[in-house]
N, C-alpha and C. Protein backbone atom coordinates (compact mmCIF):
# COMPACT_ATOMS: atom_id res chain seq x y z
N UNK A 1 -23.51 35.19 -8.17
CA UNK A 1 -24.43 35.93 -7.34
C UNK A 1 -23.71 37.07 -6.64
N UNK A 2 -22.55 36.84 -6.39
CA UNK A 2 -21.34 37.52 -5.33
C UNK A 2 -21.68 39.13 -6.28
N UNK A 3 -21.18 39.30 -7.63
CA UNK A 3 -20.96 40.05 -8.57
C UNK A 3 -22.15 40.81 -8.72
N UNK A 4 -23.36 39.93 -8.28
CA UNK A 4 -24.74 40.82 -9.15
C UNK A 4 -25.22 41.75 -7.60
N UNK A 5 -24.79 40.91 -6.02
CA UNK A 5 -25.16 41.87 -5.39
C UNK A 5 -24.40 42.80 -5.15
N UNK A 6 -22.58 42.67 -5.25
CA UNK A 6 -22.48 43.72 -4.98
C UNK A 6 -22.16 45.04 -6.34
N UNK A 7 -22.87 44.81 -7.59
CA UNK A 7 -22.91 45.62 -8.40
C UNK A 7 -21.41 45.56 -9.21
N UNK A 8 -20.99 44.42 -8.87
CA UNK A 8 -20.03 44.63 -9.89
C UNK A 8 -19.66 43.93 -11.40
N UNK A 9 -18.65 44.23 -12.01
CA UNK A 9 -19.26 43.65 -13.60
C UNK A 9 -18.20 42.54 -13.90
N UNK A 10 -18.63 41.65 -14.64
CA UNK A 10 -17.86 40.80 -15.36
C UNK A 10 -16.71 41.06 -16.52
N UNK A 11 -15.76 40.67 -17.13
CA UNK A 11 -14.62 41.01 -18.12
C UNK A 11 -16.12 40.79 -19.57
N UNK A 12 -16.76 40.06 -19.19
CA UNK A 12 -17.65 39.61 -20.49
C UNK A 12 -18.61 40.39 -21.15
N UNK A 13 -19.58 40.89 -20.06
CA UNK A 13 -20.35 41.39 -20.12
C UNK A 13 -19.76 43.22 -20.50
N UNK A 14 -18.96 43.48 -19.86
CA UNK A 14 -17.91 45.17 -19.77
C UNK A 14 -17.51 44.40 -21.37
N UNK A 15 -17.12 44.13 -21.66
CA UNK A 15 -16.57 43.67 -23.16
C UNK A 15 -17.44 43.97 -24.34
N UNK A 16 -18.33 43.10 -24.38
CA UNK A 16 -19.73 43.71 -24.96
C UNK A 16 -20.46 44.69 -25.05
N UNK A 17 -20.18 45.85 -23.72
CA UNK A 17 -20.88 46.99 -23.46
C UNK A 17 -20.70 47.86 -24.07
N UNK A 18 -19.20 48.03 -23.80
CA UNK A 18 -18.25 48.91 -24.34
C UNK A 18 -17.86 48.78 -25.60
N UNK A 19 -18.00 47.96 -25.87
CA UNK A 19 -17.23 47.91 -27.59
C UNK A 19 -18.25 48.09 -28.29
N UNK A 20 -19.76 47.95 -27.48
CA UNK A 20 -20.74 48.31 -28.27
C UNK A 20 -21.18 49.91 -28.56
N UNK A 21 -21.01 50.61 -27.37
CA UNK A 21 -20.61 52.02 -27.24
C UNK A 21 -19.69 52.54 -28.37
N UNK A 22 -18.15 52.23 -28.29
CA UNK A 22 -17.12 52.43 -29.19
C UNK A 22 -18.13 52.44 -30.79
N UNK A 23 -18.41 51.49 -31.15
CA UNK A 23 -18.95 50.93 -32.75
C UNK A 23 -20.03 52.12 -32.39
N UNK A 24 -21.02 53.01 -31.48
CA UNK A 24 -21.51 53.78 -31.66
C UNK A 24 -21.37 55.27 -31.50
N UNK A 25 -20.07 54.98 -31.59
CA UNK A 25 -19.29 56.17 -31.30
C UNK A 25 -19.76 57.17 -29.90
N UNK A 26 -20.14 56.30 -28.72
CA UNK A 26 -20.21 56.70 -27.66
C UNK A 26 -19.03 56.55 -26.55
N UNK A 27 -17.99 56.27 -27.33
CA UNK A 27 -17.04 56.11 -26.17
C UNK A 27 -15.42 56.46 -27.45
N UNK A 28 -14.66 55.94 -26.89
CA UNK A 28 -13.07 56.26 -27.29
C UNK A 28 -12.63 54.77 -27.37
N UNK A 29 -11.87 54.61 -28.18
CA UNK A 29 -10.92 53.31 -28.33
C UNK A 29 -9.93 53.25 -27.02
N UNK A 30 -9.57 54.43 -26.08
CA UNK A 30 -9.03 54.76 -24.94
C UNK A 30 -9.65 54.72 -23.95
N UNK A 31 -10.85 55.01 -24.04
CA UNK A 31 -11.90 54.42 -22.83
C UNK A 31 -12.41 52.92 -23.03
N UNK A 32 -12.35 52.48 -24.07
CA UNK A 32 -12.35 50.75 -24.08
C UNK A 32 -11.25 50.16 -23.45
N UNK A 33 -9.93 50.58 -23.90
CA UNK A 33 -9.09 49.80 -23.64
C UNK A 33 -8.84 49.93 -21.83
N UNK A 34 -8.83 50.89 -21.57
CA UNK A 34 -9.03 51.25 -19.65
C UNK A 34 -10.44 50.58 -19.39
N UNK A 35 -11.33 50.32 -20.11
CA UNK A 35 -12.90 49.74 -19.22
C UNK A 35 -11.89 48.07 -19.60
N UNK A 36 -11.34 47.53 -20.26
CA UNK A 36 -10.73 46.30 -20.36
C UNK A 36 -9.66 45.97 -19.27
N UNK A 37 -8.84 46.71 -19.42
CA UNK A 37 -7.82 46.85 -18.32
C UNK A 37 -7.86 46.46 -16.74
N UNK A 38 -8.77 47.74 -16.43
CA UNK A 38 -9.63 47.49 -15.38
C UNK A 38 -10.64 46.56 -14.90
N UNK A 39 -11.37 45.89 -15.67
CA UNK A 39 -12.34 44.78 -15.70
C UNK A 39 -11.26 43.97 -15.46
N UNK A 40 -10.52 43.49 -16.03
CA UNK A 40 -9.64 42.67 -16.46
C UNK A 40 -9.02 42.12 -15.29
N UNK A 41 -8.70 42.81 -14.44
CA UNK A 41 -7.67 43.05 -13.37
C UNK A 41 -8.22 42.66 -12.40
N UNK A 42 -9.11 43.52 -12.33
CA UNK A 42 -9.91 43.21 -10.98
C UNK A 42 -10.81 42.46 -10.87
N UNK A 43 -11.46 41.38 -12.35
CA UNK A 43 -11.94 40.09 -12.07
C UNK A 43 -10.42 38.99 -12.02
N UNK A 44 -9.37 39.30 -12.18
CA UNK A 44 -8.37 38.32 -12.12
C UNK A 44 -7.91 38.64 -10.32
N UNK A 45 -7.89 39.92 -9.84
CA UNK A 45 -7.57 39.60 -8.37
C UNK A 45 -8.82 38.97 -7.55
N UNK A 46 -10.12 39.65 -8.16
CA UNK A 46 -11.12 38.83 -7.32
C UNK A 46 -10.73 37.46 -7.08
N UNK A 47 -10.68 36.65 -8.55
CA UNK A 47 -10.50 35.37 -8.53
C UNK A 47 -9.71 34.80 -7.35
N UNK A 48 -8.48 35.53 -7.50
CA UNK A 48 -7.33 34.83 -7.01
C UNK A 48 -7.75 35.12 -5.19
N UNK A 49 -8.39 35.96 -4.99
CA UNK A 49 -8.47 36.10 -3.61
C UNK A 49 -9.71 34.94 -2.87
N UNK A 50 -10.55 35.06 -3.66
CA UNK A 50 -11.94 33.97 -3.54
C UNK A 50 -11.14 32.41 -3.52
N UNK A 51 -10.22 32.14 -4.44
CA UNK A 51 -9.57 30.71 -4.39
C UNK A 51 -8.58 30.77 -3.04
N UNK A 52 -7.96 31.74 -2.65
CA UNK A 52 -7.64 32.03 -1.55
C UNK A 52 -8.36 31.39 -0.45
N UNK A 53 -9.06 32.39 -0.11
CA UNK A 53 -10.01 32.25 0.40
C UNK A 53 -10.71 30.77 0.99
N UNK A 54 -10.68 29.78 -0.44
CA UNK A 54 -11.55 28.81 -0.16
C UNK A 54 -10.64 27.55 0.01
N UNK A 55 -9.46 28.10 -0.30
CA UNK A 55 -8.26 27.07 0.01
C UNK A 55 -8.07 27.48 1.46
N UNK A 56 -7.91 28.49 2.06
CA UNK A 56 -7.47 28.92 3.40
C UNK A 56 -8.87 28.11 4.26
N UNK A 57 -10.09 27.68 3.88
CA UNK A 57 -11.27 27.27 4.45
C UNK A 57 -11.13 25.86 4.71
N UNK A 58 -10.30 25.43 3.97
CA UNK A 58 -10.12 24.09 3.84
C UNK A 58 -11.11 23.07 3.74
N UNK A 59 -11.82 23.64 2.48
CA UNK A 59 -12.98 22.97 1.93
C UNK A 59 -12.24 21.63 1.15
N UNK A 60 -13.41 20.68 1.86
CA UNK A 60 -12.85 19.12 1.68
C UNK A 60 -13.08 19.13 -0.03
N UNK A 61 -11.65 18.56 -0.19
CA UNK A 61 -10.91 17.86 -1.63
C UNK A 61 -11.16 16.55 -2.15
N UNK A 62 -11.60 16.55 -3.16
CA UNK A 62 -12.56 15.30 -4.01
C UNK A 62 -11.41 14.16 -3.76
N UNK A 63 -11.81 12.96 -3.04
CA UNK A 63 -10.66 11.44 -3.01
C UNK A 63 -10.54 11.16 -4.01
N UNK A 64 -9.07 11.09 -4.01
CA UNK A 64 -8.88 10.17 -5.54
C UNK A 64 -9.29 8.63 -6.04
N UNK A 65 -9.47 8.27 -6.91
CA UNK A 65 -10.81 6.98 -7.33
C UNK A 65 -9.78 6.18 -6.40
């Protein structure tokens, strides 16, 4: 939900877009690989900051059996 309000895109969905562009010769094999790059990156720091985040919250941890 985080992603759809604030307009930003997934590695999955940018993957599909673009490569679909490329195969229609609406884009560059150089503008794929930077729309990858970039997607890429900045859903891997999101991640890491959100787990951050929810570890720093100290959201209660499942007991072990």
């Amino acid at each position: 939900m985080m992603t759809l309000v604030t307009g930003a895109e997934l590695f999955t969905g940018n993957t599909a877009l673009v490569t679909a562009a490329v195969l229609e010769k609406k884009a560059t094999l150089k503008q794929l690989v930077k729309s990858w790059t970039v997607s890429w990156s900045g859903n891997l720091v999101g991640s890491i900051l959100l787990a951050s985040m929810v570890a720093t919250a100290g959201t209660p941890r499942p007991t072990p059996p």
